[in-house]
Structures are given as C-alpha cells and as structure tokens.
C-alpha atoms as a PDB file:
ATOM      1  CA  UNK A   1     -12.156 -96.803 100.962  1.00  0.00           C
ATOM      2  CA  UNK A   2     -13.640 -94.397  98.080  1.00  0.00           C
ATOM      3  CA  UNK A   3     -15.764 -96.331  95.795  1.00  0.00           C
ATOM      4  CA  UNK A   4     -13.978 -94.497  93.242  1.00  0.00           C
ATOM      5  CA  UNK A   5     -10.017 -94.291  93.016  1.00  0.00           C
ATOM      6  CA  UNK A   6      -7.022 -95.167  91.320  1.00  0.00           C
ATOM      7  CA  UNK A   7      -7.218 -96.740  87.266  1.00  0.00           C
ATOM      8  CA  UNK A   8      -4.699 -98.518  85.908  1.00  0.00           C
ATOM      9  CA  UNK A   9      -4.231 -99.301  82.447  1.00  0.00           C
ATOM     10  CA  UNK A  10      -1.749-101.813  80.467  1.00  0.00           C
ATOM     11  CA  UNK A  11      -1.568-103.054  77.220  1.00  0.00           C
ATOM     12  CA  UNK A  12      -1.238-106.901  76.458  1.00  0.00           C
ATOM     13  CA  UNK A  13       0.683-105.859  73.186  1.00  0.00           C
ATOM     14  CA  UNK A  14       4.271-105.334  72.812  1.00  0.00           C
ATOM     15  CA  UNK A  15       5.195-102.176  72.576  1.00  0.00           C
ATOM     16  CA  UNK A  16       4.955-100.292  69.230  1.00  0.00           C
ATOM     17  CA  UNK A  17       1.924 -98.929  67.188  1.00  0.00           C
ATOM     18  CA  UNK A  18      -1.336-100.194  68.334  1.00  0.00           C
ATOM     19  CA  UNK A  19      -2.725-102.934  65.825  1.00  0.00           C
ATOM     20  CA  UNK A  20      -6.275-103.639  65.208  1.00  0.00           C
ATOM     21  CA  UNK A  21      -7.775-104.690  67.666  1.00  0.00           C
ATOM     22  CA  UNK A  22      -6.109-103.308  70.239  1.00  0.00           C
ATOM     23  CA  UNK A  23      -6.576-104.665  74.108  1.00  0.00           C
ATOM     24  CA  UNK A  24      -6.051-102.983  76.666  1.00  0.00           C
ATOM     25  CA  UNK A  25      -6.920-104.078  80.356  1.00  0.00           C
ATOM     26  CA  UNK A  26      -8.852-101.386  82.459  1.00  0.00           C
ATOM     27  CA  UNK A  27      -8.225-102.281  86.197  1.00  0.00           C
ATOM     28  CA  UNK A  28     -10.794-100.893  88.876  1.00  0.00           C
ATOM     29  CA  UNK A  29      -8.586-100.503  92.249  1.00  0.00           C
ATOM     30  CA  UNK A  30     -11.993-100.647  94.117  1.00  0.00           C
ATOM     31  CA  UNK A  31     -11.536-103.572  96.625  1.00  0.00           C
ATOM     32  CA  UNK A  32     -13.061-107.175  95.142  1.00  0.00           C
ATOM     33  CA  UNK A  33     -15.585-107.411  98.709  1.00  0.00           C
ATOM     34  CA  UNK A  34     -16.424-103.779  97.532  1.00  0.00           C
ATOM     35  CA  UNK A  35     -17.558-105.167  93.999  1.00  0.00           C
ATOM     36  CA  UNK A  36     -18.903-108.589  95.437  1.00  0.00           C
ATOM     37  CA  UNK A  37     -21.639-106.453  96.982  1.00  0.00           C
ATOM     38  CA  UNK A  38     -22.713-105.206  93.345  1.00  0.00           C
ATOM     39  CA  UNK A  39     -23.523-108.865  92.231  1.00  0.00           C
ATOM     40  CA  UNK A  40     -26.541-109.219  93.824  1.00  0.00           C
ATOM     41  CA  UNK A  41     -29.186-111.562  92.303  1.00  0.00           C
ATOM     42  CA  UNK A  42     -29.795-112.707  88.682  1.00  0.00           C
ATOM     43  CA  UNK A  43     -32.784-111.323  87.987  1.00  0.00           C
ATOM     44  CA  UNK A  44     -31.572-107.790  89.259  1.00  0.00           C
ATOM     45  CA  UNK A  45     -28.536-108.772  86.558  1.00  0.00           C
ATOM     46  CA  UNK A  46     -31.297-108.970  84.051  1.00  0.00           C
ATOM     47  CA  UNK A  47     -33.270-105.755  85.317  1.00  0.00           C
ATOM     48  CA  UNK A  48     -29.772-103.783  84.961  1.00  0.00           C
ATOM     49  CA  UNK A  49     -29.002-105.122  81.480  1.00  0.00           C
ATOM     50  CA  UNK A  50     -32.676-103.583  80.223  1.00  0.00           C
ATOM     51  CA  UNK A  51     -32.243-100.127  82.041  1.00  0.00           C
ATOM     52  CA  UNK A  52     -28.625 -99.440  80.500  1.00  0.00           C
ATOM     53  CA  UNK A  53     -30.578-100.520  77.197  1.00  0.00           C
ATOM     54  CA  UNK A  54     -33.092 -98.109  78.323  1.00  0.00           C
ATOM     55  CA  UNK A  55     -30.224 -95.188  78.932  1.00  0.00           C
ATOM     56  CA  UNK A  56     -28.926 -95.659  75.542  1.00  0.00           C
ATOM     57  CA  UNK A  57     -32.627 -95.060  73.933  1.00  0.00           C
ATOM     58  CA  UNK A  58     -33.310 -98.659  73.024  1.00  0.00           C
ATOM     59  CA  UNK A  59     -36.297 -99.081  71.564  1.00  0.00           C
ATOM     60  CA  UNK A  60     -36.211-103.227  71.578  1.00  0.00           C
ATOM     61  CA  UNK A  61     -34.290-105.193  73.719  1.00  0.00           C
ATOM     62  CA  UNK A  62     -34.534-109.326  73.605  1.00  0.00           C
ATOM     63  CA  UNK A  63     -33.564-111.306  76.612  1.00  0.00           C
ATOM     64  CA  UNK A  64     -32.887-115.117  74.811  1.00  0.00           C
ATOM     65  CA  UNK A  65     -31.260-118.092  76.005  1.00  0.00           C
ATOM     66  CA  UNK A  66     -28.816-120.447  73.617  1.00  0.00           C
ATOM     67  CA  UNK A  67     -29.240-123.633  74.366  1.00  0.00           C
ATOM     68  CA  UNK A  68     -26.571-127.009  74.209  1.00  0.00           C
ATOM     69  CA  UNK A  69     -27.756-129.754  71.696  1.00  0.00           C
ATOM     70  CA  UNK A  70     -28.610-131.703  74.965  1.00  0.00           C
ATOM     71  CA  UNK A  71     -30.687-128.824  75.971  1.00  0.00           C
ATOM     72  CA  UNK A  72     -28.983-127.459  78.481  1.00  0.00           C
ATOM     73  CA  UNK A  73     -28.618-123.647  78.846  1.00  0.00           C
ATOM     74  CA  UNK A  74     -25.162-122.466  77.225  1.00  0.00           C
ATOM     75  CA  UNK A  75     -25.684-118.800  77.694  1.00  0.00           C
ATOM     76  CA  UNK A  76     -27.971-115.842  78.388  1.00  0.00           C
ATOM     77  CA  UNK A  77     -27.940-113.094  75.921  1.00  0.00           C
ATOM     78  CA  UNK A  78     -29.483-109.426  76.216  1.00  0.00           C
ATOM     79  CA  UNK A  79     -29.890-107.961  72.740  1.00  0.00           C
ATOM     80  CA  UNK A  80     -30.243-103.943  72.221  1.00  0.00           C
ATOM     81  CA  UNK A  81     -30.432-101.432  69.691  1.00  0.00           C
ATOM     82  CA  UNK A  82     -29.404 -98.510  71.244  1.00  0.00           C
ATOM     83  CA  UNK A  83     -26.788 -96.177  70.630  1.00  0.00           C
ATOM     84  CA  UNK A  84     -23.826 -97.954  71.946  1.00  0.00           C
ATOM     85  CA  UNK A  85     -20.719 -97.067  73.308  1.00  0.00           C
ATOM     86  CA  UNK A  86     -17.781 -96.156  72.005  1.00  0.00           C
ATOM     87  CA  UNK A  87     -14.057 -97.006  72.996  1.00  0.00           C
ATOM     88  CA  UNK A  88     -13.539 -94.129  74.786  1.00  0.00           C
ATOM     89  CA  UNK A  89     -16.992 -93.884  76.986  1.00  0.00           C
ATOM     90  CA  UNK A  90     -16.154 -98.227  77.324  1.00  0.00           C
ATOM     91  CA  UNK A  91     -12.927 -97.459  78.980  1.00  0.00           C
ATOM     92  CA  UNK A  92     -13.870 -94.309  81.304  1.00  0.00           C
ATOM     93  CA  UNK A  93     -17.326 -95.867  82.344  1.00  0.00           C
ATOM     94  CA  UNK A  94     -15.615 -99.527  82.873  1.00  0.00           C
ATOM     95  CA  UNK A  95     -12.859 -97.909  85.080  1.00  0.00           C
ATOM     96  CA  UNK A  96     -15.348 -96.239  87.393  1.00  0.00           C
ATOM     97  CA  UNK A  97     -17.545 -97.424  89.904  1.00  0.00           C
ATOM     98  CA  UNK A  98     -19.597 -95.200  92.247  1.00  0.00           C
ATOM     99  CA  UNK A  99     -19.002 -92.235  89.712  1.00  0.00           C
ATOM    100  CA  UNK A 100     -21.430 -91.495  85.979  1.00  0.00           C
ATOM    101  CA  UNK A 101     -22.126 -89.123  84.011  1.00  0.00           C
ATOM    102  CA  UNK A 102     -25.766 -90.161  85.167  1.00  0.00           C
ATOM    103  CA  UNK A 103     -24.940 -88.871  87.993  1.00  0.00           C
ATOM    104  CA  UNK A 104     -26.047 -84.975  87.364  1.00  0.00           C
ATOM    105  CA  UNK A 105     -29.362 -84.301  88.727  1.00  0.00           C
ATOM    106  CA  UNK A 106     -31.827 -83.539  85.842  1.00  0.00           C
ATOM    107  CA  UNK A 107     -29.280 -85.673  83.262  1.00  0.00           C
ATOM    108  CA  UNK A 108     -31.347 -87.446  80.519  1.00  0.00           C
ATOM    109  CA  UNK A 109     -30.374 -89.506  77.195  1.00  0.00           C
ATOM    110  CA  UNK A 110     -29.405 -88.367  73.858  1.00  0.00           C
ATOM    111  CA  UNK A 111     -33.269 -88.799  72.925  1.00  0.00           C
ATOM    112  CA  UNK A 112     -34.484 -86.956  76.120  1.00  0.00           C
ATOM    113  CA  UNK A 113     -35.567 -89.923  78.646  1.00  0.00           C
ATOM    114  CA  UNK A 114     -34.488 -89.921  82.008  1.00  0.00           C
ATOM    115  CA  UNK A 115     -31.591 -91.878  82.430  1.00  0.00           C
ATOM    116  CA  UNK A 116     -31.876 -95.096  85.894  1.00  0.00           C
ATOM    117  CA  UNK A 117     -28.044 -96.100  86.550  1.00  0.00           C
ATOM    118  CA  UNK A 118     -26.163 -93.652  88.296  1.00  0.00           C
ATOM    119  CA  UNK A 119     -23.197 -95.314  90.349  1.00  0.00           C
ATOM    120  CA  UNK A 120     -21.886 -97.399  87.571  1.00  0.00           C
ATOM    121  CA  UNK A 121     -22.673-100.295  89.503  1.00  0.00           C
ATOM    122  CA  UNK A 122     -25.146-102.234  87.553  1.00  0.00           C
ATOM    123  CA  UNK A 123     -23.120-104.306  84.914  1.00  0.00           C
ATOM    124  CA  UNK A 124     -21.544-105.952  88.171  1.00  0.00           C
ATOM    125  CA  UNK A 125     -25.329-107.606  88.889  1.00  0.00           C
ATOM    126  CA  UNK A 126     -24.475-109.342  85.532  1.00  0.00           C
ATOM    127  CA  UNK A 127     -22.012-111.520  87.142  1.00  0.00           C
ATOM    128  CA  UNK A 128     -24.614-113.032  89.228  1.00  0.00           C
ATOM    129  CA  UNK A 129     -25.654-115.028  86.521  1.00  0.00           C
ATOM    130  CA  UNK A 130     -22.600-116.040  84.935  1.00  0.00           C
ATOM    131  CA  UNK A 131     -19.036-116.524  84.683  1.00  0.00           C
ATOM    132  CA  UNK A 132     -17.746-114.759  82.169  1.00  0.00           C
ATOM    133  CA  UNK A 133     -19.609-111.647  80.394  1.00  0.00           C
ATOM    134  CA  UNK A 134     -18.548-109.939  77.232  1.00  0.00           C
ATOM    135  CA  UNK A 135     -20.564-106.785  75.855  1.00  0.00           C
ATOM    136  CA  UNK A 136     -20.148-106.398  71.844  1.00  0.00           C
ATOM    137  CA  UNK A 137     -21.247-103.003  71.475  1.00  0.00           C
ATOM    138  CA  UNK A 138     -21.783-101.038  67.502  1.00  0.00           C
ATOM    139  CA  UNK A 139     -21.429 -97.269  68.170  1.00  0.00           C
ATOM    140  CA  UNK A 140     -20.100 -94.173  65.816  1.00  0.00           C
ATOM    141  CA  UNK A 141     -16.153 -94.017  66.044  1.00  0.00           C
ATOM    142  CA  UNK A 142     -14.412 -90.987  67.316  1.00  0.00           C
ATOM    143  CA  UNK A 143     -12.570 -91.439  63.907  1.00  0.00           C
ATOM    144  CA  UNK A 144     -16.063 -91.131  62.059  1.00  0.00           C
ATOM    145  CA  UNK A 145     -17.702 -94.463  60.796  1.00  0.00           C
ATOM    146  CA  UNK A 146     -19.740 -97.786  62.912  1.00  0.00           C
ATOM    147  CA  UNK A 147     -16.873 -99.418  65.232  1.00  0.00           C
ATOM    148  CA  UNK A 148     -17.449-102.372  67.754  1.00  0.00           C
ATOM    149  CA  UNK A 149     -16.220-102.526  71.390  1.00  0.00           C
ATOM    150  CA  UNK A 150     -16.245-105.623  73.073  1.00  0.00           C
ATOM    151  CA  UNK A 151     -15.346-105.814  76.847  1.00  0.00           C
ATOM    152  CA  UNK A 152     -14.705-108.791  78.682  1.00  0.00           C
ATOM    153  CA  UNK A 153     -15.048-109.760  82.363  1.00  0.00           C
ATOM    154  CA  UNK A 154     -15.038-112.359  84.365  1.00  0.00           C
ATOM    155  CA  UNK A 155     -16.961-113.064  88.011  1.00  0.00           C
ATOM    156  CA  UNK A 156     -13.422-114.182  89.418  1.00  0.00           C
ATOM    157  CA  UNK A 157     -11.863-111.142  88.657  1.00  0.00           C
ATOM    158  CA  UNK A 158     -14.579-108.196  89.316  1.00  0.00           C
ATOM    159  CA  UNK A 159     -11.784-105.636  89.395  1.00  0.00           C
ATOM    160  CA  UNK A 160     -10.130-106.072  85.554  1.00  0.00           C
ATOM    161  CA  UNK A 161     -11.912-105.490  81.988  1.00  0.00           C
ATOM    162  CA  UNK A 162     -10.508-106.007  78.869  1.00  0.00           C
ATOM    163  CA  UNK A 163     -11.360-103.786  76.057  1.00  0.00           C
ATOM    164  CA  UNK A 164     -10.750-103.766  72.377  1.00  0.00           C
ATOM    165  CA  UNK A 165     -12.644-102.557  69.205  1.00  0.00           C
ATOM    166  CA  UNK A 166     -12.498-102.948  65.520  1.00  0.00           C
ATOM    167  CA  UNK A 167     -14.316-101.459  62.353  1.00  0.00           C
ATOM    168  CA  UNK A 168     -17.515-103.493  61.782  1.00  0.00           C
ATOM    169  CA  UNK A 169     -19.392-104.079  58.934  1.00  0.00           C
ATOM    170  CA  UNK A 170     -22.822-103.299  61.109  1.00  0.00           C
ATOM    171  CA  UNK A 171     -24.811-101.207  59.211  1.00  0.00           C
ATOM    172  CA  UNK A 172     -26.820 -99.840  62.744  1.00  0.00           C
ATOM    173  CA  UNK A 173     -25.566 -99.530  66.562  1.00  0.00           C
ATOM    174  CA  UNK A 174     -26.892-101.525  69.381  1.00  0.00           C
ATOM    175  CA  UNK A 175     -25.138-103.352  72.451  1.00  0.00           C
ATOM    176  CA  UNK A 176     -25.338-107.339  72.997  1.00  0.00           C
ATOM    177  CA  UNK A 177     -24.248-108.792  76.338  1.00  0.00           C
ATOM    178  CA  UNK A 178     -23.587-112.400  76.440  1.00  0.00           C
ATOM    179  CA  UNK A 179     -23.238-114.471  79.604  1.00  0.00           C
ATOM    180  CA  UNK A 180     -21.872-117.900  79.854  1.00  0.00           C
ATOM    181  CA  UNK A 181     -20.800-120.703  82.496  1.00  0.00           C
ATOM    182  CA  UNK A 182     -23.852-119.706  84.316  1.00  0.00           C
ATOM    183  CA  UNK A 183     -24.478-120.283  87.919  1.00  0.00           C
ATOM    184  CA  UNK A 184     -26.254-122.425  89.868  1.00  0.00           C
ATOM    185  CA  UNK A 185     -28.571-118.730  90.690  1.00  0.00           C
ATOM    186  CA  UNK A 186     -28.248-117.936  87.222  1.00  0.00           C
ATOM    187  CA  UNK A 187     -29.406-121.613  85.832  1.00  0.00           C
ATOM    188  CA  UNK A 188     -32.206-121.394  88.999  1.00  0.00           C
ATOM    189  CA  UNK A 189     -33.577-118.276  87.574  1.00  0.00           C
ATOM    190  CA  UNK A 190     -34.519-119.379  84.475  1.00  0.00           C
ATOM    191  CA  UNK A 191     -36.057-122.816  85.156  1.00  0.00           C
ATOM    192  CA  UNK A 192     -38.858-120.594  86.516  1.00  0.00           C
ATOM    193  CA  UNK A 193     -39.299-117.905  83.868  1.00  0.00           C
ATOM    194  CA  UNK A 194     -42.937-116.517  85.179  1.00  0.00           C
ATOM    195  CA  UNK A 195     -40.807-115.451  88.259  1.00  0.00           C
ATOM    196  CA  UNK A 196     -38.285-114.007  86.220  1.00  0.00           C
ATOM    197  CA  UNK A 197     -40.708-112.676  84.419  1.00  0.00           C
ATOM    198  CA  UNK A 198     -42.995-111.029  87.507  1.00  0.00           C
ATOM    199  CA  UNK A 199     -40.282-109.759  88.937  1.00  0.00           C
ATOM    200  CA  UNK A 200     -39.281-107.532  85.206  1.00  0.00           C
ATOM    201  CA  UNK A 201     -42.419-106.603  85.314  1.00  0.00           C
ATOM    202  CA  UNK A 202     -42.291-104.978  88.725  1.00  0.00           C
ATOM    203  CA  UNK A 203     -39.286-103.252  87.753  1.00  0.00           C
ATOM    204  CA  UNK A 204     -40.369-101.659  84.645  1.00  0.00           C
ATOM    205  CA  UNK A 205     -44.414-101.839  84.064  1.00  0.00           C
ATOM    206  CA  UNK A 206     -44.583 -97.921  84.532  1.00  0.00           C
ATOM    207  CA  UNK A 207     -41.675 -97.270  81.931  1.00  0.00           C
ATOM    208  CA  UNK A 208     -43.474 -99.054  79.546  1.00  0.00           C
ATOM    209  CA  UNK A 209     -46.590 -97.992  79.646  1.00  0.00           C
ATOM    210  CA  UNK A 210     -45.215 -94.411  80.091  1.00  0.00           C
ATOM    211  CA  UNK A 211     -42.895 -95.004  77.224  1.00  0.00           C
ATOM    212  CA  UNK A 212     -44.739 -96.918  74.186  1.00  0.00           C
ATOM    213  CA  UNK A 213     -41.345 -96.904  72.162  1.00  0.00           C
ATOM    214  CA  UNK A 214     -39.702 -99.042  74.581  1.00  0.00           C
ATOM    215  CA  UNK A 215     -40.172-102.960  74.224  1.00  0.00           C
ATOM    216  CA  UNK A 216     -38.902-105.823  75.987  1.00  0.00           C
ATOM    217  CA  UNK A 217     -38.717-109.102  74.682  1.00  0.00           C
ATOM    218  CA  UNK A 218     -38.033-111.845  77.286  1.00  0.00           C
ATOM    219  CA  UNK A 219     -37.635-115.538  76.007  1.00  0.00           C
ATOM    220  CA  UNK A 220     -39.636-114.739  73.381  1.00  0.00           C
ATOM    221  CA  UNK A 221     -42.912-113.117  74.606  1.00  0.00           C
ATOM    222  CA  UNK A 222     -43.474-109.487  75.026  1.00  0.00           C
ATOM    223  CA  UNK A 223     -43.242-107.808  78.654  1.00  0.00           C
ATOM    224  CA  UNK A 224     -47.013-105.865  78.353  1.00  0.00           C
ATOM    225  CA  UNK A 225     -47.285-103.339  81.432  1.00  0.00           C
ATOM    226  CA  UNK A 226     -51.466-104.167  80.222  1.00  0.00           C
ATOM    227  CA  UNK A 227     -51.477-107.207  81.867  1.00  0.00           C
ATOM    228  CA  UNK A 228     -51.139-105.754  85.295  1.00  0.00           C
ATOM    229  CA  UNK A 229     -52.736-102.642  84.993  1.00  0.00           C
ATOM    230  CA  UNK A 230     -56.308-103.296  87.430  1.00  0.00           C
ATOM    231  CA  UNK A 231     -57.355 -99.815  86.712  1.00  0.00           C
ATOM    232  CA  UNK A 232     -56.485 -96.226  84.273  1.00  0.00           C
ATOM    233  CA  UNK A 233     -58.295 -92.877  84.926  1.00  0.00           C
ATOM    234  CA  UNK A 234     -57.617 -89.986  83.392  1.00  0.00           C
ATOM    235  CA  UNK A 235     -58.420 -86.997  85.322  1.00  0.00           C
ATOM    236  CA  UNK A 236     -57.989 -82.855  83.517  1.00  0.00           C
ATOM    237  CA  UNK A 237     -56.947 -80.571  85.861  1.00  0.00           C
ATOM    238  CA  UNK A 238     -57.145 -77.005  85.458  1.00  0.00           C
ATOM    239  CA  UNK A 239     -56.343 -74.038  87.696  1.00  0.00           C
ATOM    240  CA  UNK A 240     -57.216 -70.338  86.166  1.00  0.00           C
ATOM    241  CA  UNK A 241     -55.136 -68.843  88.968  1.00  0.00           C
ATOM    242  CA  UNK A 242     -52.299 -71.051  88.791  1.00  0.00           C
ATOM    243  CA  UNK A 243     -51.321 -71.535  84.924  1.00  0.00           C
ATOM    244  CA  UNK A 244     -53.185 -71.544  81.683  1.00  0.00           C
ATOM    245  CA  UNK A 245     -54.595 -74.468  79.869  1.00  0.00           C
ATOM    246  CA  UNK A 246     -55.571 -77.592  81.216  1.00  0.00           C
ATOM    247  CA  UNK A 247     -53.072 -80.434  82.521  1.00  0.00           C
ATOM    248  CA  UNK A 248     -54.219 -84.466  82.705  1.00  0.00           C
ATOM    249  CA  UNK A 249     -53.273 -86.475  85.700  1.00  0.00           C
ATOM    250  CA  UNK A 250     -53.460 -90.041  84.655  1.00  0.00           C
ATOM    251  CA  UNK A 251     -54.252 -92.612  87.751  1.00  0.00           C
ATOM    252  CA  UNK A 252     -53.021 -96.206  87.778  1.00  0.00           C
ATOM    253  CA  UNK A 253     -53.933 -98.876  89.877  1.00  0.00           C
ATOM    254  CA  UNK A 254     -51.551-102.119  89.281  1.00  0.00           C
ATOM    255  CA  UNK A 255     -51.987-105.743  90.167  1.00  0.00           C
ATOM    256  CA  UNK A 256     -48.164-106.269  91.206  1.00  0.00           C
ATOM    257  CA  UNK A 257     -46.537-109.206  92.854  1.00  0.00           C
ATOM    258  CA  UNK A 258     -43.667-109.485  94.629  1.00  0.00           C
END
C-alpha cells in the first residue's frame, strides 16, 4: 500500500453556505497499522512537536504541563510562536502522510533554516502521549487578516482530522498543541523529566547552539546546548588556490547520553 493515496473529505454541516466555523473531516485512507507505526514513543512525540516549531521559524517554544487540583497531570501542552498554518496548508498537510512540501531537497523555511520533517509523519508521534490532540494554530488568512485553525485527532482514530477555523482576535501567529487523557507512556515520561529532558537535548543541542534565536523551554527551565558542550575550537581555514578569504571550521566535542 502507498503511504500516500486516496483523501476524502465531508462536511458535518448540512448542506448550504458554510458558517463560521466551518468543520470539515479530512480522512487519511492510509491503513490504521500503517499510522500505528508513526506513534512511536513520547518523548519522540515531544522531539516532533519542537522541530515542526522549528520549521515554522519559532523562535520560543514552551513544553508545560496543566495539572488537576489533586495534582495529577491533565494535559501536556507545546506552545510556539511561529508562523502557523493556515486552513488550506492544515487540510493538504493533515491529508497526507509520506508526502511534504519538505520533501524537496535543498527546501528551507520562510526565514531561511533548513526545514527536519519530511514524510508528514511526525504529528502521529504525538499520539503516543495522549488521547486526544488538538493544534490551535494563529496564521494570516487567505482572505487577508490573523485566523485560527484548530485540528482535532484522536489516538483511536489515526486516520480522521477534523478541521475548522475562525477570525481571532490574536494580535501575533504561533501554533499550540494540547494533549490530554494521557497514557500510561505519556504519564511515565514525565515522572522522570531529566530523561525527558536528556533525551531533547540529544535531539537538538547542535540546532541550538548553531541557531541562538531558537529557544526551548521545557517545564519551565531552558534547554542550554552549554551544558553538554565538553569542548569548542575554532579553527580558520584558508586555501589561496582553492577560494578567496578565509573560512572557520568550528569543532565540538559533546558530553551526550543516551
């Protein structure tokens, strides 16, 4: 089976001019077991959550928990303030898997970075930590003006999105994914935050040291790529022959675990 086929979409209204908001239900015909395989671990959920942030030229994003009076964790919520997406790129991009735009060799954000996802596959690893997950996303309007899209999904049904959007009163774009009814994986992941934590770092130490406009926040405290750099040389290369000028090569030695 392609990883990329058929879309179906239906509206839950009844018929006649399309009130705001507007729903409609995006329906992947992928496979579920083909989607299952996407889910993958929480705190790859997490890592995906911060690169799309990243692909959207976020210069912030906060990873926070909301807690239950008792305590207990209620949901998990990934904060951004990127550029958003709008209606239209929420319903192609949510209808594909396997198939982006990121996909073109060279392709790179509206601010120039290098773009990670590539197979639309990485909001699935959200649904390893939850139940249900809803992105509220503030992006420019095809129509001119700040609109919100919110999608919905839910880990029991991998294959079906709904998607609506209305004007907002935001005066700035920026994406916020919230995940409830969390799993016993999800729930697991957090009691130990340093691993959570470790493993983020692992994932994106070299982006944020390479990019000093890019910050994560998790639960709180600051990712800093400084606290496992062992070692920085900078080293100026030049070659007469070859080009003119002088190039640096700048060596780093990390203290990684995992």
């Amino acid at each position: 089976m392609r990883e990329t086929e058929i879309v179906q979409r239906s509206s839950r209204l009844v018929p006649g001019p399309c009130q705001d908001p507007c729903v409609t239900t995006v329906r992947v015909q992928a496979g579920v077991s083909l989607l299952e395989s996407y889910v993958r671990a929480p705190a790859i959920g997490i890592c995906e959550l911060i690169w799309n942030a990243f692909d959207e030229d976020a210069t912030q994003v906060d990873v926070r928990l909301e807690r239950q009076d008792f305590g207990g964790i209620e949901a998990v919520v990934v904060v951004d303030n990127g550029l958003g997406m709008n209606r239209e790129r929420a319903e192609t991009g949510f209808s594909r898997v396997g198939d982006s735009w990121k996909r073109m060799d060279g392709s790179r954000s509206a601010n120039g970075r290098p773009v990670h996802g590539k197979q639309g596959r990485g909001r699935y690893a959200a649904f390893s930590i939850g139940e249900h997950v809803r992105w509220e996303s503030v992006s420019e309007r095809v129509e001119g003006g700040l609109g919100t899209v919110t999608i919905a999904g839910r880990r029991s049904s991998l294959d079906q999105f709904e998607i609506s959007e209305t004007v907002t009163a935001a005066s700035a774009p920026g994406t916020a994914v919230t995940i409830t009814e969390l799993s016993s994986d999800g729930l697991a992941a957090f009691d130990v935050s340093e691993a959570l934590r470790q493993r983020v770092l692992t994932e994106f130490a070299l982006h944020l040291d390479r990019f000093p406009d890019f910050v994560v926040n998790l639960l709180g405290t600051q990712v800093e790529p400084s606290s496992v750099i062992d070692h920085r040389e900078v080293v100026e290369l030049s070659d007469a022959e070859a080009w003119s000028g002088t190039a640096t090569l700048t060596i780093i030695e990390w203290k990684l675990e995992g």
